[in-house]
Protein backbone atom coordinates (compact mmCIF):
# COMPACT_ATOMS: atom_id res chain seq x y z
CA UNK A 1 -28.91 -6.08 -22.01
CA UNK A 2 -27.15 -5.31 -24.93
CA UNK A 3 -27.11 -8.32 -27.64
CA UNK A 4 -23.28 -10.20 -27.20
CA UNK A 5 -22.74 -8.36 -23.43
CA UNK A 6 -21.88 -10.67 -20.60
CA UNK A 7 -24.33 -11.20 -18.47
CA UNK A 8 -24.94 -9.56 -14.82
CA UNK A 9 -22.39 -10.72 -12.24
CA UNK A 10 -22.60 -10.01 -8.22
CA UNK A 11 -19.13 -10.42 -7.51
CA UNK A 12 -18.61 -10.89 -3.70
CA UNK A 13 -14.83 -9.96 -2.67
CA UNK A 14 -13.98 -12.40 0.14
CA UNK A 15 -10.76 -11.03 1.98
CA UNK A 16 -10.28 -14.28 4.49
CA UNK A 17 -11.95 -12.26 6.97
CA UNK A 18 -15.19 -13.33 8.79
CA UNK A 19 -17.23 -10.27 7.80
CA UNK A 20 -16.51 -11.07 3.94
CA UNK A 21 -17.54 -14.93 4.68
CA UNK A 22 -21.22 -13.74 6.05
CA UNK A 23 -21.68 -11.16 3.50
CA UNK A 24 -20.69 -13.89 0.51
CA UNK A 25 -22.82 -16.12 2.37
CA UNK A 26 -26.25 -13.80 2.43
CA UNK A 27 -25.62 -12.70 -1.22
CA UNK A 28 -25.35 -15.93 -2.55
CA UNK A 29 -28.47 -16.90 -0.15
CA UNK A 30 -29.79 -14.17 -2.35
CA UNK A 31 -28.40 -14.56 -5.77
CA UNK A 32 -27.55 -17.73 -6.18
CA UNK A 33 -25.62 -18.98 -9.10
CA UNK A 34 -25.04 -15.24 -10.06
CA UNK A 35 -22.80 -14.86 -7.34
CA UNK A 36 -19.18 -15.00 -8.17
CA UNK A 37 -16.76 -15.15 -5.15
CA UNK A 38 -13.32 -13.92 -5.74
CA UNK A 39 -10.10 -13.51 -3.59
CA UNK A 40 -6.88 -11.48 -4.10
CA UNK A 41 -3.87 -13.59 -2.83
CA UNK A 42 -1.57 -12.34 -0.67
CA UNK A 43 1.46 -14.20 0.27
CA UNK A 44 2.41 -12.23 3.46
CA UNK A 45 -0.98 -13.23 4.92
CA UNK A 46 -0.89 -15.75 7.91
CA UNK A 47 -0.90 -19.37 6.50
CA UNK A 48 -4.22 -20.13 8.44
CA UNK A 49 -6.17 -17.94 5.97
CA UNK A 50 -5.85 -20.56 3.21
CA UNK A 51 -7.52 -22.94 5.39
CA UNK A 52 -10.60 -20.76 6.09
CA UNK A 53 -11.07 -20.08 2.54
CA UNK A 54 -11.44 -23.69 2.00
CA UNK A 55 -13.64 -24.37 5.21
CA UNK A 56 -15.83 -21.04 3.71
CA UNK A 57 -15.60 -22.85 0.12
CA UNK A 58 -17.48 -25.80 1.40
CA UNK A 59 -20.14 -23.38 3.42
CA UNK A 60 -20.89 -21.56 0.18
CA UNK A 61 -20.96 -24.58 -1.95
CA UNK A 62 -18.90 -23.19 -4.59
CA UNK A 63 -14.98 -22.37 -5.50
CA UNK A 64 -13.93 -19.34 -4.74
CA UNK A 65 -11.71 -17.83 -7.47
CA UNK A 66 -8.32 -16.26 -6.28
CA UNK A 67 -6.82 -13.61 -8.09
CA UNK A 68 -3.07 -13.69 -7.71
CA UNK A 69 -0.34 -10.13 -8.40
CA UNK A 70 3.01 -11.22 -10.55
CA UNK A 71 4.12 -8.81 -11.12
CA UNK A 72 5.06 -8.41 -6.99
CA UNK A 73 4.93 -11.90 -6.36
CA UNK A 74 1.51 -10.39 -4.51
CA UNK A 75 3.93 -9.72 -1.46
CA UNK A 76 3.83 -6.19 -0.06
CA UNK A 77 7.46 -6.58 0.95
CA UNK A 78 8.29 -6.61 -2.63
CA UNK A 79 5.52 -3.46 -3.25
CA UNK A 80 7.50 -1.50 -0.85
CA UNK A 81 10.90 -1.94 -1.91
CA UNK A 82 9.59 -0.95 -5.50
CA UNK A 83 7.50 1.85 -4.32
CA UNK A 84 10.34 3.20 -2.10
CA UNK A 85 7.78 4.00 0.71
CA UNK A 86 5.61 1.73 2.92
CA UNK A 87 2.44 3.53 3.99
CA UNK A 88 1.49 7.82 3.32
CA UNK A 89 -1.56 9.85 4.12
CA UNK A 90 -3.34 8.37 1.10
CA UNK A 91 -3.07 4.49 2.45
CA UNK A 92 -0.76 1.92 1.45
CA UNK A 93 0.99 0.62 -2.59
CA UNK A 94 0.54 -2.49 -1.31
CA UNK A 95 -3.01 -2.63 -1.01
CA UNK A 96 -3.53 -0.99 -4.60
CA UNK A 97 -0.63 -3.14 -6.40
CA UNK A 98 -2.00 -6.73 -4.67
CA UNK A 99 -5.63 -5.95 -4.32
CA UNK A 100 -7.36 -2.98 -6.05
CA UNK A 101 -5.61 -3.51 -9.39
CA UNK A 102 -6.11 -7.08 -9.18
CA UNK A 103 -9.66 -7.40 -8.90
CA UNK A 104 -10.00 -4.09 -11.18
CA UNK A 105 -8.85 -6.07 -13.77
CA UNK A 106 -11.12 -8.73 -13.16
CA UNK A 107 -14.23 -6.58 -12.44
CA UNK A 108 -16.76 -5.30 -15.14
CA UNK A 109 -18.66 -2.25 -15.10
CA UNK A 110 -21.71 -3.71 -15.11
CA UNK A 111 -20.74 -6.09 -11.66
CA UNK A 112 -22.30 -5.09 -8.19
CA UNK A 113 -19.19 -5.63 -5.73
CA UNK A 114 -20.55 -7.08 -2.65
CA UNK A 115 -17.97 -5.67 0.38
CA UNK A 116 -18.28 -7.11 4.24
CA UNK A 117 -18.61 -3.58 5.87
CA UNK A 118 -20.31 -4.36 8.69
CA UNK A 119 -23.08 -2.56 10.50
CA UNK A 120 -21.00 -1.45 13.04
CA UNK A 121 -20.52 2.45 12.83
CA UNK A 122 -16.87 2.86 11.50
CA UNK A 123 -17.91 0.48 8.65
CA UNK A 124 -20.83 2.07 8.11
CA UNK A 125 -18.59 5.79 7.33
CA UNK A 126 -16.40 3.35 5.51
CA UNK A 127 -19.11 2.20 3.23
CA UNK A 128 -19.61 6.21 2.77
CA UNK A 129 -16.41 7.04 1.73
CA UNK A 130 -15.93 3.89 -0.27
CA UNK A 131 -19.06 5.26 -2.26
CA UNK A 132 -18.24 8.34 -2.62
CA UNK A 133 -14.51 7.55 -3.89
CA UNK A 134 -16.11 5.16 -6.79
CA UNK A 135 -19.58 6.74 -7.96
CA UNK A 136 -19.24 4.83 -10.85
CA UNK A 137 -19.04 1.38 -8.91
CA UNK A 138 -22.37 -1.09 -7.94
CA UNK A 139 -21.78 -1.69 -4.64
CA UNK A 140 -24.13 -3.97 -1.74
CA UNK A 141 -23.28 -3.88 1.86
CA UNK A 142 -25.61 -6.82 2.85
CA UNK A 143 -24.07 -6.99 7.13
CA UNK A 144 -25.17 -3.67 6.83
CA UNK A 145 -28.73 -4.11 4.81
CA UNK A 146 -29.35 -7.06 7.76
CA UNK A 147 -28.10 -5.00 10.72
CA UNK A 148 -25.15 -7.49 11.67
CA UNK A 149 -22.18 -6.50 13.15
CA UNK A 150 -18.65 -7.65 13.67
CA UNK A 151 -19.95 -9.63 17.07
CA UNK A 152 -22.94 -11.20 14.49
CA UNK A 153 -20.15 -12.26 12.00
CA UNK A 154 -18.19 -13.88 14.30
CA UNK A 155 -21.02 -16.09 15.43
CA UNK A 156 -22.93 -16.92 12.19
CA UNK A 157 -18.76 -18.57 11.06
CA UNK A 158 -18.72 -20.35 14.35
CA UNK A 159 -22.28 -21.74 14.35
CA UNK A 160 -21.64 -22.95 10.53
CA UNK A 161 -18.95 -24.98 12.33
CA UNK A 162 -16.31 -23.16 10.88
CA UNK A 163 -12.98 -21.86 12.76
CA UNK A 164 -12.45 -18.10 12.67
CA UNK A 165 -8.91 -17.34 10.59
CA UNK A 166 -5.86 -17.47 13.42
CA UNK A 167 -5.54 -13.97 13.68
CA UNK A 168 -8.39 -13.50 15.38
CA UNK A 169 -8.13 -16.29 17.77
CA UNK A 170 -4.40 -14.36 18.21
CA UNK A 171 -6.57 -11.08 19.48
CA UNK A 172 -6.32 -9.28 16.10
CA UNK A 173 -9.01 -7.25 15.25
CA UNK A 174 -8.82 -8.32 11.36
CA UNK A 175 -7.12 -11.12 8.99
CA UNK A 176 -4.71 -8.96 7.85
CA UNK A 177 -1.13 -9.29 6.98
CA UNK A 178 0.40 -9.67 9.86
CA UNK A 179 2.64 -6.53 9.85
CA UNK A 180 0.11 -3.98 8.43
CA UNK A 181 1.74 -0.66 7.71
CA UNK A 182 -1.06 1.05 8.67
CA UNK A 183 -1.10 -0.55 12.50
CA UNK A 184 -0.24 1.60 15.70
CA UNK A 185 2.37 1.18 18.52
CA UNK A 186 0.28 -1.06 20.49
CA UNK A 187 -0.53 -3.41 17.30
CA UNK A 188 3.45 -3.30 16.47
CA UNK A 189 4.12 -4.08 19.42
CA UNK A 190 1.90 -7.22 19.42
CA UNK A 191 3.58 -8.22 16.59
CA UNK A 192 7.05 -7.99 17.58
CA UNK A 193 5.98 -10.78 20.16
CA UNK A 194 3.51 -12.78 17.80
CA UNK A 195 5.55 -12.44 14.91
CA UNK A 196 8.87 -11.85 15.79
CA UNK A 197 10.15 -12.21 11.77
CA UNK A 198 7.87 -9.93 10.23
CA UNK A 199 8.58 -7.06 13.14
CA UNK A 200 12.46 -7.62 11.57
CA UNK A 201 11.53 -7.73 8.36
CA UNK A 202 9.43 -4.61 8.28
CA UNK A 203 12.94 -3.12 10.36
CA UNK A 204 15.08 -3.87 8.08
CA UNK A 205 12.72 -2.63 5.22
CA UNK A 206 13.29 0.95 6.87
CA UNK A 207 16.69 0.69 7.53
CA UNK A 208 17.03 0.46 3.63
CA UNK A 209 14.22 3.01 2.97
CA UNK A 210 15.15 5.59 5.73
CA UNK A 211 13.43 8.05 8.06
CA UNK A 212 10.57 8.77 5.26
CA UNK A 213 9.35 5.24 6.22
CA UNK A 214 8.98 5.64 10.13
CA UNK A 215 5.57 5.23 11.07
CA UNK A 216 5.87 6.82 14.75
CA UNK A 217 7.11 10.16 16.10
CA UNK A 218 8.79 10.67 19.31
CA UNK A 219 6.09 12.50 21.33
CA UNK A 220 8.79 14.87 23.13
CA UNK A 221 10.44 15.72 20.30
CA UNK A 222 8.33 14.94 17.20
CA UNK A 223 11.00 13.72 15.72
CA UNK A 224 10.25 9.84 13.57
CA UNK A 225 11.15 7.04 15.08
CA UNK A 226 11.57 3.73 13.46
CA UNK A 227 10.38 0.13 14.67
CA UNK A 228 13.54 -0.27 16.06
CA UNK A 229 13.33 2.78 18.04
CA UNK A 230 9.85 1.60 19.72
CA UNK A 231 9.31 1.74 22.86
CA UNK A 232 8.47 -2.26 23.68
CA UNK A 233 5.67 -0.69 26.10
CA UNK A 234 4.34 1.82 24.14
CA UNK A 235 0.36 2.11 22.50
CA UNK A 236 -2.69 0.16 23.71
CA UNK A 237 -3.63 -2.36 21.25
CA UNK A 238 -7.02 -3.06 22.46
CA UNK A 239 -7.80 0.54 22.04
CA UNK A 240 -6.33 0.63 18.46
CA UNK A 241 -9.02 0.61 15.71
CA UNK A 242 -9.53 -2.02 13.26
CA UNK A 243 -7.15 -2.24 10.03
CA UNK A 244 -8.98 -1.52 6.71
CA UNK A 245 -7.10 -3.58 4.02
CA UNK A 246 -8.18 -3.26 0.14
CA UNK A 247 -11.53 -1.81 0.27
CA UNK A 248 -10.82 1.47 1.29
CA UNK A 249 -7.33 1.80 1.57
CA UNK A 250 -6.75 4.14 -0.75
CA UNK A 251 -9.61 5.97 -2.55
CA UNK A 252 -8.97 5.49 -6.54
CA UNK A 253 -11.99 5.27 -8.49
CA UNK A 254 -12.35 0.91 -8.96
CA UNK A 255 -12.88 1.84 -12.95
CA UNK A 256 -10.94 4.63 -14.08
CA UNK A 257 -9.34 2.96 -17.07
CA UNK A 258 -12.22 0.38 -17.49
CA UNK A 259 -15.40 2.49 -17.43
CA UNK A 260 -14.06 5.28 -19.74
């Protein structure tokens, strides 16, 4: 090491999510006091998440240190408005704005970023397109180095005595925001029941924003429809895939301006 250069870190990003808790768990099982545990805030998350950070706080026997956007307010609401879209092809401003640049700015080049993909194969081509989107970032996949999958995750947080965030226990597949841009009919749906507010707020978001924002077409006509034009029946949740939030959201390079 360089004489006057910080020392080493494994940063673990805990996202409130159970498959962040068991991979923070097995590094620092692994690394010890060179673990660092960090969390980007998000104030649109479900209230319950706060509580399992502090449950997971006294399982890893250390603070976790949350990273917090002002210049949003770290509320996607805010990142949308600003932005003057919600969600495109390349993911979503709010996960960049409230996550990515928040923890870029805390990250070094020289960290190794432990992520929660899971062994599970979606995660697993996650994990491959998170790598090849930032060559230039450390990265450890321990579910995946120990073979545990979502199911495994769930258990090891529940035989640590630990309740799993409310979204979960809700049927979600992830701890997400609860009104993720990025969800399908059936998962809008679910939340126009769950969380009758956000649905409205999300809405009225698009009613400002326009038909650019619509995340559904009309399968007869291919016209967009927005949330308010959803059919209350319409997508199968269960069958939905799992929400990626931060990680791989949108594929920037972690370092660009801190590397070069």
């Amino acid at each position: 090491m360089p004489d006057g250069a910080p020392p080493a870190r494994t940063v673990a990003q805990f996202s409130c999510g159970a498959a962040s808790a068991c991979a923070t768990k097995l590094a620092i099982e692994r690394d010890g006091d060179k673990v660092e545990v960090v969390n980007a805030f998000i104030a649109d998350e479900d209230a319950d998440n706060r509580r399992f950070l502090e449950d997971c706080q006294r399982w890893f026997g250390r603070q976790i240190t949350v990273l917090r956007d002002t210049k949003y307010g770290a509320s996607p609401a805010n990142v949308w408005r600003k932005a003057r879209f919600i969600v495109n092809r390349n993911g979503a401003p709010c996960s960049r704005a409230l996550k990515k640049d928040v923890l870029r700015a805390h990250y070094r080049p020289s960290d190794t970023i432990v992520l929660g993909f899971t062994a599970d194969a979606r995660d697993v081509d996650r994990l491959d397109r998170y790598i090849d989107a930032n060559a230039s970032v450390k990265v450890w996949a321990p579910l995946i180095e120990a073979g545990l999958k979502k199911k495994d995750c769930f258990d090891m947080v529940t035989k640590a005595g630990i309740e799993l965030p409310r979204m979960y226990r809700l049927g979600y597949h992830n701890a997400n925001c609860p009104k993720c841009p990025k969800g399908g009919m059936g998962y809008w749906n679910k939340i126009r029941v769950d969380f009758p507010e956000n649905f409205e707020e999300m809405a009225a978001i698009q009613d400002v924003l326009g038909p650019g924002s619509y995340f559904f077409r009309d399968r007869h006509t291919g016209e967009r429809i927005s949330l308010r034009q959803l059919d209350p029946t319409a997508g199968r949740f269960s069958e939905e895939p799992s929400l990626s939030c931060g990680a791989v959201c949108e594929q920037l390079d972690l370092f660009r301006d801190v590397a070069e």
